[in-house]
N, C-alpha and C. Protein backbone atom coordinates (compact mmCIF):
# COMPACT_ATOMS: atom_id res chain seq x y z
N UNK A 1 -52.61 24.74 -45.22
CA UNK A 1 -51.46 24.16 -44.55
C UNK A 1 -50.32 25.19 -44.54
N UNK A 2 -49.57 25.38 -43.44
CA UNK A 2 -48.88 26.44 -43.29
C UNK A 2 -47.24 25.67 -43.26
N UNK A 3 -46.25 26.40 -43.69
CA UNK A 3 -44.83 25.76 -43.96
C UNK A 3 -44.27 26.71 -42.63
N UNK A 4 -44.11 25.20 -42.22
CA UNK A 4 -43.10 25.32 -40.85
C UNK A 4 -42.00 24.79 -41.01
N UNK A 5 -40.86 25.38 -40.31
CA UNK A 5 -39.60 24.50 -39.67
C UNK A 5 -39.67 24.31 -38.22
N UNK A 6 -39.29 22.60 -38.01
CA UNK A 6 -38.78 22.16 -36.83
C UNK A 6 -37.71 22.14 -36.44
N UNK A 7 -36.99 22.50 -35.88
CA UNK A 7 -35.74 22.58 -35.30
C UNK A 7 -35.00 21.83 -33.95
N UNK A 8 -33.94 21.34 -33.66
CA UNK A 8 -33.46 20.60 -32.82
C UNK A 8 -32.75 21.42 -32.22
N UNK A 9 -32.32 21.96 -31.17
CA UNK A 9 -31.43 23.06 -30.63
C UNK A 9 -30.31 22.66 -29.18
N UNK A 10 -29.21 22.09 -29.43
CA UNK A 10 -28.41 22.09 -28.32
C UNK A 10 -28.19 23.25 -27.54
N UNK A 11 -28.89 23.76 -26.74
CA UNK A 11 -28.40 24.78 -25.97
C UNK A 11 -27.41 24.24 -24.76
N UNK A 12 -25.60 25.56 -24.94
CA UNK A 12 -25.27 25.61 -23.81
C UNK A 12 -25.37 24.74 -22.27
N UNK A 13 -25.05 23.92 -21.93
CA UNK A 13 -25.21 23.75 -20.63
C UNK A 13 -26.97 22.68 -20.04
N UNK A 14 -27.32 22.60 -21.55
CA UNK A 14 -28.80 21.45 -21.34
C UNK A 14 -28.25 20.28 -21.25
N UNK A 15 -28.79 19.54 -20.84
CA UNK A 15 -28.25 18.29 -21.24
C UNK A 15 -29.51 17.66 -22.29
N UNK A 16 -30.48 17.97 -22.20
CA UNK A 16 -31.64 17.82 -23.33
C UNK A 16 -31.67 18.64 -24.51
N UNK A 17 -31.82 18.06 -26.28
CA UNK A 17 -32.22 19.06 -26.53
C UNK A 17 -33.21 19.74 -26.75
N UNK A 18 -33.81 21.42 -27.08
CA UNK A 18 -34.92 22.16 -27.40
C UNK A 18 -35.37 21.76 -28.57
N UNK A 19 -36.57 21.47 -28.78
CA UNK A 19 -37.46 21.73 -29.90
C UNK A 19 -38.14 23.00 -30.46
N UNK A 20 -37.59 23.65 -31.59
CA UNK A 20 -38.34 24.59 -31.84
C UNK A 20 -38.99 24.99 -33.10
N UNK A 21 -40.05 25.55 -33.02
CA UNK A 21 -40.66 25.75 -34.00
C UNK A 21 -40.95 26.88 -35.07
N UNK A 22 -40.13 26.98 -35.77
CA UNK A 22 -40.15 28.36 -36.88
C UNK A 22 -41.36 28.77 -37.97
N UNK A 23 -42.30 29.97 -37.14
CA UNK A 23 -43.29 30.57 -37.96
C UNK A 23 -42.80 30.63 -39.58
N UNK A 24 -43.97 30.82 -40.59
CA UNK A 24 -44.05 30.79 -41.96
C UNK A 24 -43.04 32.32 -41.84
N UNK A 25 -42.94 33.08 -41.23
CA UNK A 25 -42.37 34.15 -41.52
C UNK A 25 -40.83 34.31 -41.34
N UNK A 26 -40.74 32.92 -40.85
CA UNK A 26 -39.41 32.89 -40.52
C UNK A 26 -38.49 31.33 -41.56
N UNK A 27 -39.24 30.65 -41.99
CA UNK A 27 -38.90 29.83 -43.11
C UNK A 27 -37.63 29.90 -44.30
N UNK A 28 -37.55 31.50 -44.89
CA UNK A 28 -37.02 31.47 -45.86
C UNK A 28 -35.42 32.27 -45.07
N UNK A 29 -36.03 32.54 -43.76
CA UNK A 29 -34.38 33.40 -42.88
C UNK A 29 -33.70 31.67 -42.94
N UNK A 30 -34.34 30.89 -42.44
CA UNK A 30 -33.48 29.39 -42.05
C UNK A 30 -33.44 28.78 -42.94
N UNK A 31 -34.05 28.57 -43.91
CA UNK A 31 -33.51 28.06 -45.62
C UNK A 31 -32.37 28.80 -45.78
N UNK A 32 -32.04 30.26 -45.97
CA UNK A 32 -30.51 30.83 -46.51
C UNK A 32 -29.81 30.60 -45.89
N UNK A 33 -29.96 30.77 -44.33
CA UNK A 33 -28.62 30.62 -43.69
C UNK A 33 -28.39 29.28 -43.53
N UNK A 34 -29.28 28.09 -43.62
CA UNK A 34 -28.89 26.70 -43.96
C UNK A 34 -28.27 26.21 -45.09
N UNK A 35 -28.21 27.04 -46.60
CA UNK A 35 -27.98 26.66 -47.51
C UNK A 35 -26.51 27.71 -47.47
N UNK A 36 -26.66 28.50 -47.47
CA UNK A 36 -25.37 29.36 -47.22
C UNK A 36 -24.53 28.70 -46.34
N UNK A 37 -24.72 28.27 -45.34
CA UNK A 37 -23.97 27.01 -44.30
C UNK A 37 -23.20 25.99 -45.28
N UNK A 38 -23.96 26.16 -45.96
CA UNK A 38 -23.62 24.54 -46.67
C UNK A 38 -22.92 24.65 -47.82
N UNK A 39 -22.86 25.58 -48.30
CA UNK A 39 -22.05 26.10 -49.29
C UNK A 39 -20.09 26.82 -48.82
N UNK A 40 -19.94 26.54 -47.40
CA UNK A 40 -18.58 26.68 -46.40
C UNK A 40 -18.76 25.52 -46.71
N UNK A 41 -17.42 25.19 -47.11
CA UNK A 41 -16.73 23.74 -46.60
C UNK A 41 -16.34 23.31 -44.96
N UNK A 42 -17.27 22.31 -44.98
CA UNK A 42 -16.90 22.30 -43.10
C UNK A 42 -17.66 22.96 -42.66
N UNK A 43 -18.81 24.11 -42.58
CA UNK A 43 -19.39 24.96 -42.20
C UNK A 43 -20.77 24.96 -42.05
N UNK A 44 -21.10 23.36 -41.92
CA UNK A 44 -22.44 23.47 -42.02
C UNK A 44 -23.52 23.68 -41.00
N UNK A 45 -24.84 24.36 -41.36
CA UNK A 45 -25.22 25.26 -39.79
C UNK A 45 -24.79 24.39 -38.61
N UNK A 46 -25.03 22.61 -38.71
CA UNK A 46 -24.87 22.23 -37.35
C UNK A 46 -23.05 22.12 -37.13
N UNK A 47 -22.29 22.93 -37.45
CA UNK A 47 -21.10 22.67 -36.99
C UNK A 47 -20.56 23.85 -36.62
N UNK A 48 -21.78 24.74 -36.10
CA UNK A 48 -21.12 25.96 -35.77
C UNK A 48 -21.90 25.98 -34.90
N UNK A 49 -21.95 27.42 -33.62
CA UNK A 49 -23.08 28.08 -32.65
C UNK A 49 -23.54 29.12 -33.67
N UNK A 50 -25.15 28.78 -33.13
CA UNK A 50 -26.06 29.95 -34.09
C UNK A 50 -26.42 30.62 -33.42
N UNK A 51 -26.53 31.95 -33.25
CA UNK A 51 -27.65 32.94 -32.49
C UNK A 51 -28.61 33.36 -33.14
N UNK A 52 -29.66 33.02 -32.15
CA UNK A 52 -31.01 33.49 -32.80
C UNK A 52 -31.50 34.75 -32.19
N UNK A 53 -32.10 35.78 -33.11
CA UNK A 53 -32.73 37.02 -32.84
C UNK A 53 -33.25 37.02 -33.32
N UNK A 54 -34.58 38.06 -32.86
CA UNK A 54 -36.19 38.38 -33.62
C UNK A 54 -35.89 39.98 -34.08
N UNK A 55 -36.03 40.47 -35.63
CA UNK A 55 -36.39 41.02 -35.94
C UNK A 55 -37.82 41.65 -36.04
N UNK A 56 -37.72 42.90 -35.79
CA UNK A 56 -39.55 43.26 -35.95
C UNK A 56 -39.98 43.78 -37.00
N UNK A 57 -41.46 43.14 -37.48
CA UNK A 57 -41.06 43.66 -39.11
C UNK A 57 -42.67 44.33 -38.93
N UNK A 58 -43.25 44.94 -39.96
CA UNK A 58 -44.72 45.32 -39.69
C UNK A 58 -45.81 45.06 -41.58
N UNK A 59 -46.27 44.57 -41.42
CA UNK A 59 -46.85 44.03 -42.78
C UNK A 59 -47.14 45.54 -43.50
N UNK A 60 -48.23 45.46 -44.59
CA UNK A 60 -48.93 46.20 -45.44
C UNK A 60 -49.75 46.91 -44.42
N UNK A 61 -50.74 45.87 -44.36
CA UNK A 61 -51.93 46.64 -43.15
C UNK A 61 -51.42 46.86 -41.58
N UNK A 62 -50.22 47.25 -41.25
CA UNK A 62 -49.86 47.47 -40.20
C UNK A 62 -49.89 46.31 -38.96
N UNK A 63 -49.97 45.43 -39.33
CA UNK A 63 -49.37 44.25 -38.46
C UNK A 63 -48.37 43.87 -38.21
N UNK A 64 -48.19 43.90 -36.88
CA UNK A 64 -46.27 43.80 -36.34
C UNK A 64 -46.32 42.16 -36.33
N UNK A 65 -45.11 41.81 -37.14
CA UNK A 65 -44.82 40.52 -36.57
C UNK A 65 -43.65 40.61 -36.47
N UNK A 66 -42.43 39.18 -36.62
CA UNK A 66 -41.24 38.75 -35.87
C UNK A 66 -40.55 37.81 -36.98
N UNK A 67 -39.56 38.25 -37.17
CA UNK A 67 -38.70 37.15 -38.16
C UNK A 67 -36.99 36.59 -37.47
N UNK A 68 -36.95 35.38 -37.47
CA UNK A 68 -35.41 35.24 -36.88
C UNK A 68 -34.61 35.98 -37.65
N UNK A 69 -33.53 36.23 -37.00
CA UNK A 69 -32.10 36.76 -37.73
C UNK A 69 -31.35 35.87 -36.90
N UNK A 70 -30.38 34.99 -38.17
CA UNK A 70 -29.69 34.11 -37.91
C UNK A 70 -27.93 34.78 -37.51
N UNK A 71 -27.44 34.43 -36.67
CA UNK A 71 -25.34 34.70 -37.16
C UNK A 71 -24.93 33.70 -36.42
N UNK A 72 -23.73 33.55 -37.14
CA UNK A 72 -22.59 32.72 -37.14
C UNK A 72 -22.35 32.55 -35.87
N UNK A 73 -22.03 31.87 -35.10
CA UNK A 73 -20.87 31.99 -34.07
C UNK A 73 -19.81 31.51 -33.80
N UNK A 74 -19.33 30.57 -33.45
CA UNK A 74 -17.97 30.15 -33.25
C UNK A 74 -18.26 28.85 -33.33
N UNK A 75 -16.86 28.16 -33.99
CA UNK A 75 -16.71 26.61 -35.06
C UNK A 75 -17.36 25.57 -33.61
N UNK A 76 -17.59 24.49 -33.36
CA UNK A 76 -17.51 23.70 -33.23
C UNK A 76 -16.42 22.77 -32.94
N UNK A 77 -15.95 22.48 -31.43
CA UNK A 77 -14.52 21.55 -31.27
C UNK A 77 -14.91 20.19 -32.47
N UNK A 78 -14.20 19.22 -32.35
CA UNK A 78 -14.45 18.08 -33.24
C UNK A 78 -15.06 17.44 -32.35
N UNK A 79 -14.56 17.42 -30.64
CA UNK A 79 -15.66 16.95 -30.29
C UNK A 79 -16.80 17.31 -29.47
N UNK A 80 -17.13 18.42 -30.04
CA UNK A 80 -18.61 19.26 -29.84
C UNK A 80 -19.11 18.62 -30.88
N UNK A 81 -18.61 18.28 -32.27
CA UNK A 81 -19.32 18.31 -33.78
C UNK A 81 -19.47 17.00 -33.76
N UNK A 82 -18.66 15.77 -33.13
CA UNK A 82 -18.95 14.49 -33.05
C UNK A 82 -20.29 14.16 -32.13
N UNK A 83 -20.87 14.94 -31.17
CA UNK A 83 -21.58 15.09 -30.02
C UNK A 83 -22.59 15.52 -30.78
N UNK A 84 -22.90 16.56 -31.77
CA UNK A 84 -23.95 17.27 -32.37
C UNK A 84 -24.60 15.83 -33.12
N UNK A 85 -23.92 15.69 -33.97
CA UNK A 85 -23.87 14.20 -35.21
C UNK A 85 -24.99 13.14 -34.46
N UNK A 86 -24.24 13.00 -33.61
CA UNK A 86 -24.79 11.95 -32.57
C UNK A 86 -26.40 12.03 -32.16
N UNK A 87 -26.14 13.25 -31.13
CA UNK A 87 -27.85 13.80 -30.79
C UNK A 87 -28.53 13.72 -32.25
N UNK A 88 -27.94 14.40 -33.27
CA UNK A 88 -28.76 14.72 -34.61
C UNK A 88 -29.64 12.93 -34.79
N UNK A 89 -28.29 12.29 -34.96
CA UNK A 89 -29.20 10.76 -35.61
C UNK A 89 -30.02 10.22 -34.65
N UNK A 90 -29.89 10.37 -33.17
CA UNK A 90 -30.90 9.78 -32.04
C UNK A 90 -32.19 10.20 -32.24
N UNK A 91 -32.02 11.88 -32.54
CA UNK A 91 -33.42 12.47 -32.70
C UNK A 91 -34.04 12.63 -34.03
N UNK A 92 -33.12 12.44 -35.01
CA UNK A 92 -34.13 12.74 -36.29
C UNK A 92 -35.22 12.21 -36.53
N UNK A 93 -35.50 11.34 -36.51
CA UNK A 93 -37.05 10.40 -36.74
C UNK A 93 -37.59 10.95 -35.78
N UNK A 94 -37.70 11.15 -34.23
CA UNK A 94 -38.75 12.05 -33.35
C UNK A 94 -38.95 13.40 -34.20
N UNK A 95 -38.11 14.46 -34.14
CA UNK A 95 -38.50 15.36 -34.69
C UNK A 95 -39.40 15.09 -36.48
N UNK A 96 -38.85 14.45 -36.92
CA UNK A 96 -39.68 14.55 -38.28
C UNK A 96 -41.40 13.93 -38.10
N UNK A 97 -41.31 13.32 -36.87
CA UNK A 97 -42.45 12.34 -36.79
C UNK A 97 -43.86 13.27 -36.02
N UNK A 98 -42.98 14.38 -35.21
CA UNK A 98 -44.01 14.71 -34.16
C UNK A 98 -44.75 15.50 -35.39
N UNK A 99 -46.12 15.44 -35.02
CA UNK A 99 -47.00 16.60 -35.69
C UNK A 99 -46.77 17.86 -35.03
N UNK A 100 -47.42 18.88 -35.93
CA UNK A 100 -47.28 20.65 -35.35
C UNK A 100 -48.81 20.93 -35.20
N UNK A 101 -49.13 21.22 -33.51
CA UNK A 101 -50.29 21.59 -33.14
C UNK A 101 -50.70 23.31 -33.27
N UNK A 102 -51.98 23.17 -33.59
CA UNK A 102 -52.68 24.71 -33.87
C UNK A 102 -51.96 24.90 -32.78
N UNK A 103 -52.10 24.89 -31.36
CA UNK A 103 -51.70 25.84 -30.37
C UNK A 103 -49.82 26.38 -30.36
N UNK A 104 -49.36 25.83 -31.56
CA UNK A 104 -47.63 26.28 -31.43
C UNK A 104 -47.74 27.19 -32.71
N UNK A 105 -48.37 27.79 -33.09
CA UNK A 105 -48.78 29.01 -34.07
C UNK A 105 -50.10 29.57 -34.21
N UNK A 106 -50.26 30.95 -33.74
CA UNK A 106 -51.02 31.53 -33.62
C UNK A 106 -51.20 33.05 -35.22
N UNK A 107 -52.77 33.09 -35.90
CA UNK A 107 -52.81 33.99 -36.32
C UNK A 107 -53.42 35.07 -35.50
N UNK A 108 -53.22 36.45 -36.17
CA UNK A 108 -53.48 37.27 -35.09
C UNK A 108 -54.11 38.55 -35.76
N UNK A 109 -55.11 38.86 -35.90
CA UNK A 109 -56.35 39.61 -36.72
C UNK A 109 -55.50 41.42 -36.05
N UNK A 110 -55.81 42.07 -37.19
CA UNK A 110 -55.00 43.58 -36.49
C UNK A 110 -56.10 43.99 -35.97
């Protein structure tokens, strides 16, 4: 069994939000910057914009893979953060409920 994160993502200008799914290699980038979030008063990841980037990393035996790199971006109006809150409680039970299919993570033999 492989440790995934699911993620809920308001993007910009959707009116839906993204579902996304964070490889085992990317687990412990979104644990710190979630817990580091949370350790700002007021600052918690969902009350800010996050940008996500892929780092390229390459194993032992020369296998390239991909890790997020999380940053900060800019606060959250109160009512952007009242709006986040909202979507958050509509969707939490979907997201915790859906299963994670083999085909949304792939291993990859060098």
């Amino acid at each position: 069994c492989k440790t995934l994160r699911r993620l809920l993502l308001l993007v910009d200008g959707w009116t839906t939000p993204a579902v996304m799914t964070l490889p085992p290699t990317s687990c412990k980038a979104w644990d710190l910057y979630a817990s580091s979030r949370a350790r700002t008063p007021g600052q918690a990841y969902f009350t800010v914009r996050t940008r996500f980037d892929l780092e390229r990393k390459t194993n032992a035996g020369g296998t390239a893979y991909s890790v997020v790199k999380l940053t900060v971006g800019s606060s959250l109006t109160d009512e952007e953060a009242a709006a986040v809150l909202s979507i958050r409680a509509q969707y939490s039970e979907l997201v915790r409920s859906l299963e994670i299919e083999a085909a949304e993570f792939a291993d990859f033999e060098a």
